[in-house]
Protein backbone atom coordinates (compact mmCIF):
# COMPACT_ATOMS: atom_id res chain seq x y z
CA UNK A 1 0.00 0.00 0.00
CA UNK A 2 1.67 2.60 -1.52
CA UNK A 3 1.69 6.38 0.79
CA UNK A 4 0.20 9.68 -1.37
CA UNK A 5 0.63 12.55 1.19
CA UNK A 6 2.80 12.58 4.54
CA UNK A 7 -0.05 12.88 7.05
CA UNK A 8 -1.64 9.68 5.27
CA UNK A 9 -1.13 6.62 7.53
CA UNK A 10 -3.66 3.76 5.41
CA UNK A 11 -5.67 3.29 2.27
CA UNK A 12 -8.51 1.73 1.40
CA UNK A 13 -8.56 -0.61 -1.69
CA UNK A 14 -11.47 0.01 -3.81
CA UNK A 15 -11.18 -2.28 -6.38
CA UNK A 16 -9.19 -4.94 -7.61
CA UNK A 17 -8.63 -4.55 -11.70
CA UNK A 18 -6.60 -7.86 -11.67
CA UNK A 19 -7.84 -10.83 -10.09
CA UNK A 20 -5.66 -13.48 -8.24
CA UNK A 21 -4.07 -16.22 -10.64
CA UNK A 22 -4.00 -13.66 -13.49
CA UNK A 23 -1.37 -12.47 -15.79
CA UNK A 24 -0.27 -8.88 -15.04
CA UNK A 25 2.49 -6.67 -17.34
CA UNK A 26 4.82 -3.83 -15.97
CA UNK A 27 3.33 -0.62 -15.76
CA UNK A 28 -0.43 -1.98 -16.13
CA UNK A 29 -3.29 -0.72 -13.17
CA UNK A 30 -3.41 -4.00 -11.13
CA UNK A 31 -5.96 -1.89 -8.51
CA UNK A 32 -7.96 1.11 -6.85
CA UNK A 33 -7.50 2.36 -3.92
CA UNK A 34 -8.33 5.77 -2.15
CA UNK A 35 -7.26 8.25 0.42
CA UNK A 36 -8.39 10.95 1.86
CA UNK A 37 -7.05 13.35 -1.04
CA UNK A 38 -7.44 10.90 -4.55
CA UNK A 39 -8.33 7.58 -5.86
CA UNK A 40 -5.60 6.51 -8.10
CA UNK A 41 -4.57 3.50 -9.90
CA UNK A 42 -1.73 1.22 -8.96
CA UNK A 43 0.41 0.16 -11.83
CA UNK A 44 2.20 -3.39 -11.15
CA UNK A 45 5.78 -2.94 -10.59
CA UNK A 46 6.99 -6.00 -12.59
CA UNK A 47 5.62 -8.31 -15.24
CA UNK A 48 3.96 -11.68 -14.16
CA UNK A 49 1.35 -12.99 -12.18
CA UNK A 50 -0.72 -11.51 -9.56
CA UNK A 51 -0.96 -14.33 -6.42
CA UNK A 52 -1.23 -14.17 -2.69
CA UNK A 53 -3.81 -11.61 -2.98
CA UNK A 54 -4.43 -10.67 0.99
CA UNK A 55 -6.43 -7.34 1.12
CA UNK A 56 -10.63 -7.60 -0.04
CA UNK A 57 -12.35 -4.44 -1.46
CA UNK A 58 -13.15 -2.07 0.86
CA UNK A 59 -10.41 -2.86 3.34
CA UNK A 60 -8.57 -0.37 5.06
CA UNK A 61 -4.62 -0.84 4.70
CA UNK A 62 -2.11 0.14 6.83
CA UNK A 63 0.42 2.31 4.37
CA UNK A 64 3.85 -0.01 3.46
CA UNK A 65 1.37 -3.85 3.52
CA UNK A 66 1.61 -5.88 1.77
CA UNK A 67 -1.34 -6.71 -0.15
CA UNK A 68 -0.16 -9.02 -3.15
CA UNK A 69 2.62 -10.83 -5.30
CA UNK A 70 3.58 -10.34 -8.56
CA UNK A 71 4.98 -13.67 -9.29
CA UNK A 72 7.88 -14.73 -12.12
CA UNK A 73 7.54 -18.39 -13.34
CA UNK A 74 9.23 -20.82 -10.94
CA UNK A 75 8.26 -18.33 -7.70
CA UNK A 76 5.30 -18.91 -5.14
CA UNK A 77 3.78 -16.85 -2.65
CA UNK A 78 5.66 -17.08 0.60
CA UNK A 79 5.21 -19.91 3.13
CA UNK A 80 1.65 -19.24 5.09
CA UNK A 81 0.57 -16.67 3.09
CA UNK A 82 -2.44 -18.26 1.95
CA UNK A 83 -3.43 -20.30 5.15
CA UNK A 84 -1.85 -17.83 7.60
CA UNK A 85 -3.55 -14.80 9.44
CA UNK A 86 -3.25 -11.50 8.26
CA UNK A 87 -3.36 -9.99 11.48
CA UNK A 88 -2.38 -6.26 10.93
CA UNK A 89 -4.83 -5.97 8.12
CA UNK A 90 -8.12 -4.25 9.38
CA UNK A 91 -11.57 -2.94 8.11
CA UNK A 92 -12.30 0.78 8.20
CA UNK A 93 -14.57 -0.50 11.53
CA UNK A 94 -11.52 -1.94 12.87
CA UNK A 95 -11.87 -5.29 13.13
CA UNK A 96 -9.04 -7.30 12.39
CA UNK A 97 -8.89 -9.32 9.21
CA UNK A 98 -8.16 -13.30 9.41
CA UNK A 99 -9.34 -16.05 6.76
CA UNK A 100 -12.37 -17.03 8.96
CA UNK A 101 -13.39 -13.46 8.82
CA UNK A 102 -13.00 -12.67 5.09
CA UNK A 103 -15.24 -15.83 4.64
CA UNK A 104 -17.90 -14.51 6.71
CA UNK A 105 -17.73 -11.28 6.01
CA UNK A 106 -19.02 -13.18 2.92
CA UNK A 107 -21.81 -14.99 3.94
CA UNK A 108 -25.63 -14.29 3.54
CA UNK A 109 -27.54 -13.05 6.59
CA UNK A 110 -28.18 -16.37 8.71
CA UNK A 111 -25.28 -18.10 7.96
CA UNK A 112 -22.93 -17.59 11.26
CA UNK A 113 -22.01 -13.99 9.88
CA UNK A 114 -20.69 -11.88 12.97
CA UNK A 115 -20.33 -8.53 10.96
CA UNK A 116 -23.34 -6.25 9.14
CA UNK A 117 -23.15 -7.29 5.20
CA UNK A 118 -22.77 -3.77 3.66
CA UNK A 119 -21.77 -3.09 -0.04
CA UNK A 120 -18.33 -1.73 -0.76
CA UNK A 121 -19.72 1.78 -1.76
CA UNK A 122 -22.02 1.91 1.07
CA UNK A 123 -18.68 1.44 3.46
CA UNK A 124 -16.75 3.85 1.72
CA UNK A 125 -19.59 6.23 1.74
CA UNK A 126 -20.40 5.83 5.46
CA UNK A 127 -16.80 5.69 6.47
CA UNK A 128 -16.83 9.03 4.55
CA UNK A 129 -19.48 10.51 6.55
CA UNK A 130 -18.18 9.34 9.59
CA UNK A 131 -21.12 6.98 9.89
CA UNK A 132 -21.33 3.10 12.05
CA UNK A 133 -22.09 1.24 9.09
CA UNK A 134 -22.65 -1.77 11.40
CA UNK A 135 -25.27 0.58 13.11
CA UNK A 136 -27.43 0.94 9.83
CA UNK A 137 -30.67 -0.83 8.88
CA UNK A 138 -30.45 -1.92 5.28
CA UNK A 139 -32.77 -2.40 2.64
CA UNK A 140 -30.93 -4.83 0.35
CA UNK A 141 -30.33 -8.54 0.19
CA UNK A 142 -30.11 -10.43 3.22
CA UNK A 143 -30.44 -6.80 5.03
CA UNK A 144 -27.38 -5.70 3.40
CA UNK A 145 -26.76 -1.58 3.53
CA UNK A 146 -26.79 0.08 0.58
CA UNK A 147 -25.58 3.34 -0.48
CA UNK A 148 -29.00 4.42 -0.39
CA UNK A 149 -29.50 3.28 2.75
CA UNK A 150 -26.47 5.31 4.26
CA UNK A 151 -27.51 8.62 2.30
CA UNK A 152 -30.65 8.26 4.24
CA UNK A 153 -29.07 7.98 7.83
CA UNK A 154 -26.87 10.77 7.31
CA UNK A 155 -30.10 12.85 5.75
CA UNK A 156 -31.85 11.49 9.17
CA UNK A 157 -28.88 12.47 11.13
CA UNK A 158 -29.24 16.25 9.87
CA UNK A 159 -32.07 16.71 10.65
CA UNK A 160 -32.02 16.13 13.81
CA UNK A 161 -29.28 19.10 13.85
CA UNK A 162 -26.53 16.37 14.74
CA UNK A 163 -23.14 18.17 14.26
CA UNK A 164 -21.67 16.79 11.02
CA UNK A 165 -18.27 15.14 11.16
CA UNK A 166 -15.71 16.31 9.01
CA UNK A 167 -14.81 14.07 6.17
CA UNK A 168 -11.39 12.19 5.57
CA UNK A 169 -10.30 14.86 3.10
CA UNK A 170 -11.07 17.98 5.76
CA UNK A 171 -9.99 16.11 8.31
CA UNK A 172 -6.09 15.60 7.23
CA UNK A 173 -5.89 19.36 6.34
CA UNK A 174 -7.38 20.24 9.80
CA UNK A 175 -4.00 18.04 11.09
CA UNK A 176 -1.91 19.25 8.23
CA UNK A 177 -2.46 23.16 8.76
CA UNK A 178 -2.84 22.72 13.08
CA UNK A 179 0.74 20.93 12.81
CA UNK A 180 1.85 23.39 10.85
CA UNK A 181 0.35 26.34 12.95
CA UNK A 182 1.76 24.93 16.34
CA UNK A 183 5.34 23.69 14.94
CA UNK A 184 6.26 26.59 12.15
CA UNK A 185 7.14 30.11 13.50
CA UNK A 186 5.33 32.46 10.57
CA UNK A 187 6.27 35.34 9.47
CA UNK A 188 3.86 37.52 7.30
CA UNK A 189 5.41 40.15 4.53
CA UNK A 190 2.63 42.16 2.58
CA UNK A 191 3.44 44.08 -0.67
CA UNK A 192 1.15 45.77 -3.02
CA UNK A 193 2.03 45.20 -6.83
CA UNK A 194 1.17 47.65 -10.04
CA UNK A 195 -0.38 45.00 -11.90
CA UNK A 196 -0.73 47.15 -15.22
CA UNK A 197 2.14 45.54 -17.08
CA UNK A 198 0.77 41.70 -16.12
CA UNK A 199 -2.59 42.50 -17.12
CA UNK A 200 -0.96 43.94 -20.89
CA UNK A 201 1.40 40.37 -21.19
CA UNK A 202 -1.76 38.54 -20.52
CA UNK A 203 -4.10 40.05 -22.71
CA UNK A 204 -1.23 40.50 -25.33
CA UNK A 205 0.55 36.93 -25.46
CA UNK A 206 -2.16 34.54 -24.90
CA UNK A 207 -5.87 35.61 -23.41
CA UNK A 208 -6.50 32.19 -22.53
CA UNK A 209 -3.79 32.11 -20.01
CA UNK A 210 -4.65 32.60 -16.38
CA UNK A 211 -3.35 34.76 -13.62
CA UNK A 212 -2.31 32.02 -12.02
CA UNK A 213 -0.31 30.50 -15.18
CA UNK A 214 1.82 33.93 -15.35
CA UNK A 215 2.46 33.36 -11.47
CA UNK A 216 3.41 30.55 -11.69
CA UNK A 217 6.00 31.19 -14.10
CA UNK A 218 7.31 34.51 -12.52
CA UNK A 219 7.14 32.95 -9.00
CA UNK A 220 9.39 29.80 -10.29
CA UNK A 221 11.93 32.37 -11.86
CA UNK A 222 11.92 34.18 -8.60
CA UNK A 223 12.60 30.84 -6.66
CA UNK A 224 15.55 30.24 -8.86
CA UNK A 225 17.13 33.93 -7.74
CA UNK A 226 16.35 33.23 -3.98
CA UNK A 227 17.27 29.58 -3.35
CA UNK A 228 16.53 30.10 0.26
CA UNK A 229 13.12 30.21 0.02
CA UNK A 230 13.19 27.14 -1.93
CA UNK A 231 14.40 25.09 0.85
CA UNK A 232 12.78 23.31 4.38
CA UNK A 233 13.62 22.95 7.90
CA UNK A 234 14.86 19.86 9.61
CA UNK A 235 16.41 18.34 12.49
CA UNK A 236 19.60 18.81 10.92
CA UNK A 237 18.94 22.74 9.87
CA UNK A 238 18.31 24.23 6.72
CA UNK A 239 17.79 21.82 3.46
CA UNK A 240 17.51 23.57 0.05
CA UNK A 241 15.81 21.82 -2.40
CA UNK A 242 17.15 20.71 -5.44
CA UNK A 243 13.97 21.29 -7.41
CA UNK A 244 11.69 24.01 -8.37
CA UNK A 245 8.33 22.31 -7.47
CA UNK A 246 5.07 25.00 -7.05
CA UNK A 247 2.28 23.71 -5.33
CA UNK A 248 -1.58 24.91 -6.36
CA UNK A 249 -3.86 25.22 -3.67
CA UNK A 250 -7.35 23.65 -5.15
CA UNK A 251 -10.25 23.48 -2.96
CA UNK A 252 -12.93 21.18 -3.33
CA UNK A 253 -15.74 20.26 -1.42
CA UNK A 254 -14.30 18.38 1.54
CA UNK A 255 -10.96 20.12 1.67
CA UNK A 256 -8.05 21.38 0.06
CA UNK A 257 -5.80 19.41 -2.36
CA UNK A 258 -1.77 20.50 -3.39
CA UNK A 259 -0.94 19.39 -6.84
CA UNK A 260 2.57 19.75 -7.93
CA UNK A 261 4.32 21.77 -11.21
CA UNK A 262 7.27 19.81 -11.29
CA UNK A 263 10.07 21.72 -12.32
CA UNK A 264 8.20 25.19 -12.75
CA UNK A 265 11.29 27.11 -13.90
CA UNK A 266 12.11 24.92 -16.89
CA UNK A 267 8.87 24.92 -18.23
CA UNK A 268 7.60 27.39 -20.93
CA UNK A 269 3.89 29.33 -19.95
CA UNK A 270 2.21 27.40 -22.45
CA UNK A 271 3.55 24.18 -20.65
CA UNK A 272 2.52 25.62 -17.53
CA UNK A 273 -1.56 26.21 -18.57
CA UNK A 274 -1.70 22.73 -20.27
CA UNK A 275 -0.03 21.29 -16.97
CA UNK A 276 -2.06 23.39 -14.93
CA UNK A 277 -5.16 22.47 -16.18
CA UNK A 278 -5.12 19.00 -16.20
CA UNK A 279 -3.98 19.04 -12.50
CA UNK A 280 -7.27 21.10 -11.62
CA UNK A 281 -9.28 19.14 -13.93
CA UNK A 282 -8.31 15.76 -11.99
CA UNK A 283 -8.05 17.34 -8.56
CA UNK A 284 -11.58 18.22 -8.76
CA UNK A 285 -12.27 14.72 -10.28
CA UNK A 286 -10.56 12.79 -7.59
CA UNK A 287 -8.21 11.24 -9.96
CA UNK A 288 -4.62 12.43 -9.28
CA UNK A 289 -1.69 10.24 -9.06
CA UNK A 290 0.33 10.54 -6.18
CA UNK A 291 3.51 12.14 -7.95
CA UNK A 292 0.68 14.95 -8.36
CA UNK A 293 0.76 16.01 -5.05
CA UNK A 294 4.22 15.33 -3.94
CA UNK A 295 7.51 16.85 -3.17
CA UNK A 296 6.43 20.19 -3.79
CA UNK A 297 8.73 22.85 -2.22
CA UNK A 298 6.37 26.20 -2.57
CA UNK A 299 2.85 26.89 -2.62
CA UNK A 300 1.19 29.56 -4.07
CA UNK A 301 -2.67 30.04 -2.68
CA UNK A 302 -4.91 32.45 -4.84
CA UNK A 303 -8.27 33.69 -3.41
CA UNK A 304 -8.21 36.60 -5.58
CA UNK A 305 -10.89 34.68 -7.87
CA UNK A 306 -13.65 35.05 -5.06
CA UNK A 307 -13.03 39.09 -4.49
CA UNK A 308 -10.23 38.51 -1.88
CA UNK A 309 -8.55 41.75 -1.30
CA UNK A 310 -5.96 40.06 0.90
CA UNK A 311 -5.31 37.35 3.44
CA UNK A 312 -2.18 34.96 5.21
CA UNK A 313 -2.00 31.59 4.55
CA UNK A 314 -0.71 28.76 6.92
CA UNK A 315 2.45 27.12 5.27
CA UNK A 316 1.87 23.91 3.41
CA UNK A 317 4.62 21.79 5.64
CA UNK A 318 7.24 20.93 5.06
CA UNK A 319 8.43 23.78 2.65
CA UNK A 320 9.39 27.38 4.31
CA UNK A 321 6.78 29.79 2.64
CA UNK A 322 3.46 30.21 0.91
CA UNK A 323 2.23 33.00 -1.50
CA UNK A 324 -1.01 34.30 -0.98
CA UNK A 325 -2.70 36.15 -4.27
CA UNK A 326 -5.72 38.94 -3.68
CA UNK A 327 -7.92 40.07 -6.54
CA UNK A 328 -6.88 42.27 -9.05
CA UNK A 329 -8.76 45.90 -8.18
CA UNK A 330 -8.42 49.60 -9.00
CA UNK A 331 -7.17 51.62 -6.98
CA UNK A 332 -5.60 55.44 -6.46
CA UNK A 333 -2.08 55.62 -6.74
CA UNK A 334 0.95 58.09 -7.07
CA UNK A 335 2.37 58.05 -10.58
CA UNK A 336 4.72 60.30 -11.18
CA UNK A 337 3.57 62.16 -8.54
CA UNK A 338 0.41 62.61 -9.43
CA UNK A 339 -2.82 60.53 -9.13
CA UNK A 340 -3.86 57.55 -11.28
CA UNK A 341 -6.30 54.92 -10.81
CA UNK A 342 -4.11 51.63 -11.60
CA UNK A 343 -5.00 48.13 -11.54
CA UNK A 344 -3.62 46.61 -8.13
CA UNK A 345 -2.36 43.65 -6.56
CA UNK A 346 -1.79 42.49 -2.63
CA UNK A 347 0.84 39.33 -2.11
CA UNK A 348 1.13 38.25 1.44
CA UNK A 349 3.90 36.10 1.99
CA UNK A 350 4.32 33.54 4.70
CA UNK A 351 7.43 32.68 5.91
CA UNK A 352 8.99 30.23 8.44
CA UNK A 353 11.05 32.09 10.37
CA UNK A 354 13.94 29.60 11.05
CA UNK A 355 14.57 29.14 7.21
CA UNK A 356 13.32 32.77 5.90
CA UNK A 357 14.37 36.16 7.90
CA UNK A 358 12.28 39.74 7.06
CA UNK A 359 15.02 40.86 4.98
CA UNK A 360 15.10 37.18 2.94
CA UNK A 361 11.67 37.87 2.74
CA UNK A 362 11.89 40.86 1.72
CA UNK A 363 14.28 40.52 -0.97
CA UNK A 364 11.86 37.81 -3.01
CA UNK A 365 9.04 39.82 -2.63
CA UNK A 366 10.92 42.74 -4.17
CA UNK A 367 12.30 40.20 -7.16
CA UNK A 368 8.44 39.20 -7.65
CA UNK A 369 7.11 42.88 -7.55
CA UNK A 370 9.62 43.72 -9.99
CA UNK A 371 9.13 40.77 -12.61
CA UNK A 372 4.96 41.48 -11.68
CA UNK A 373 5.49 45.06 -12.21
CA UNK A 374 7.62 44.84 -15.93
CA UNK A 375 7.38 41.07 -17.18
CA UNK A 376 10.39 41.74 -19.61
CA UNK A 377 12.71 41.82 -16.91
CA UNK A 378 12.23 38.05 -17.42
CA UNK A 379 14.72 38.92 -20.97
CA UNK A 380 17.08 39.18 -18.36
């Protein structure tokens, strides 16, 4: 069970795309399995067959189980494997997974069953909604619950005004940005930006470019000029990173998702749209990979699409600083010493303190105001 995020400690399999006994080939999807950020494919990591297959649909998986072989003619599946317990494997309900159990967990109503038959969508979905799935009345076969059968308890559930429990998504940024609150010393830097200049390249060079995409691209060039902010804290000290990678904040319903522009300052802005768009498109689908939404080593948050003048954001951990975008609005300013309405822009900055000083800080800021200010500086 392979890990997609640092705070993630299991996953749940979904759905098996290979069955046990079949042939498999390097690099095909072998299975499904979800966490609180994506559902993404598994590839099979070697060509042969799949055997030894010890985790069911819907099972929860502790992160680094095993929870198949891919076999090479001549090799078996290890000694006990097949006939011995699985002990650490357990359901989202957390009962432990053995043989016996699998088999009932199996079994019609009335056959010795000790668990509540439930479909695999219905236990995803009430393990979703933070629902007892073994606490549900259901309509189907043998009493089984049904999707439709959790829907209703949670519909049930609201209105008796029962609080509603945050789902797996919202609950690992709640731990992600509350770690990062109580362990990261922050350090806010506000500048205001003439965005005249960015507001001519975009209209000029490509309309269907976003904000965002010219960002992107000015921030990574920025990141290459000030290394330090590129860079982490650990036990050890200061780390800089040997990549460029800028993280998007997305939000969707049930939280916030980080997927990654690898390499940001080698790419051209065409490359970054394209790139950028398909990471939104399958962020909001549910569908990234996990090299999506790792190893990123900046963030850049922009509200200024919902009318956001300005605002801080908490730093994505591990990396040292965040960028935080307001909306583009008009605004009375000095120009050559005398008044002029100008299209504006507030960037917040969040720093952590033991990598990134004020005048560190500072000094990027003033690089990105520049580059924001007269994109042809970018010639140089």
């Amino acid at each position: 069970m392979p890990a997609l995020g640092m705070a993630q400690d299991t996953g749940t399999l979904i759905a098996w795309l290979k069955r046990d006994g079949e042939s498999v080939a390097k690099g095909e999807p072998i299975a499904e399995i979800e966490t609180d950020k994506a559902t993404v494919e598994i590839e099979a990591p070697a060509s042969g067959m799949l055997g030894g297959v010890c985790a069911n649909e819907g099972d929860s998986v502790p992160v680094g189980q095993t929870v198949a072989w891919i076999l090479t003619p001549g090799e078996s599946v290890p000694e006990g494997v097949r006939d011995g317990p699985t002990s650490s494997l357990s359901r989202p309900d957390g009962v432990a997974i053995t043989p016996s159990a699998v088999i009932e967990m199996q079994m019609p109503v009335g056959s010795g069953a000790r668990l509540s038959p439930a479909s695999p969508k219905a236990r995803r979905l009430a393990h979703e909604l933070g629902l007892d799935v073994k606490r549900l009345t259901g309509s189907g076969p043998g009493n089984a619950v049904l999707a439709a059968d959790v829907l209703a308890a949670e519909n049930e559930r609201n209105l008796k005004s029962r609080p509603l429990e945050a789902g797996t998504a919202w609950q690992a940024m709640a731990e992600r940005v509350t770690q990062s609150w109580r362990s990261t010393p922050h350090l806010y830097l506000v500048r205001e930006v003439n965005a005249s200049r960015l507001m001519a390249w975009q209209e000029r060079i490509e309309p269907r470019l976003t904000y965002t995409d010219l960002l992107a691209k000015l921030v990574a060039v920025t990141l290459g000029r000030h290394r330090r902010v590129n860079a982490y804290w650990s036990d050890a000290g200061i780390v800089l990173n040997s990549e460029i990678n800028i993280g998007l904040a997305v939000a969707l319903e049930d939280g916030l998702v980080v997927p990654v522009l690898r390499r940001a300052d080698e790419l051209s802005l065409s490359q970054i749209a394209v790139r950028r768009q398909d990471l939104v498109t399958r962020a909001q689908a549910g569908r990234l990979s996990p090299d999506d939404i790792s190893n990123s080593s900046f963030t850049i948050s922009n509200l200024g699409m919902y009318g956001v003048d300005t605002f801080n954001a908490v730093i994505n951990p591990p990396q040292a600083a965040i960028l935080a975008v307001g909306r583009l609005a008009e605004r009375v300013v000095p120009i050559d010493g005398k008044p002029a309405v100008q299209p504006m822009m507030t960037l917040s900055l969040s720093c952590d303190h033991r990598v990134i000083d004020g005048i560190r800080g500072a000094q990027f800021l003033q690089t990105l105001a520049d580059l924001i200010e007269e994109p042809l500086l970018l010639l140089e």
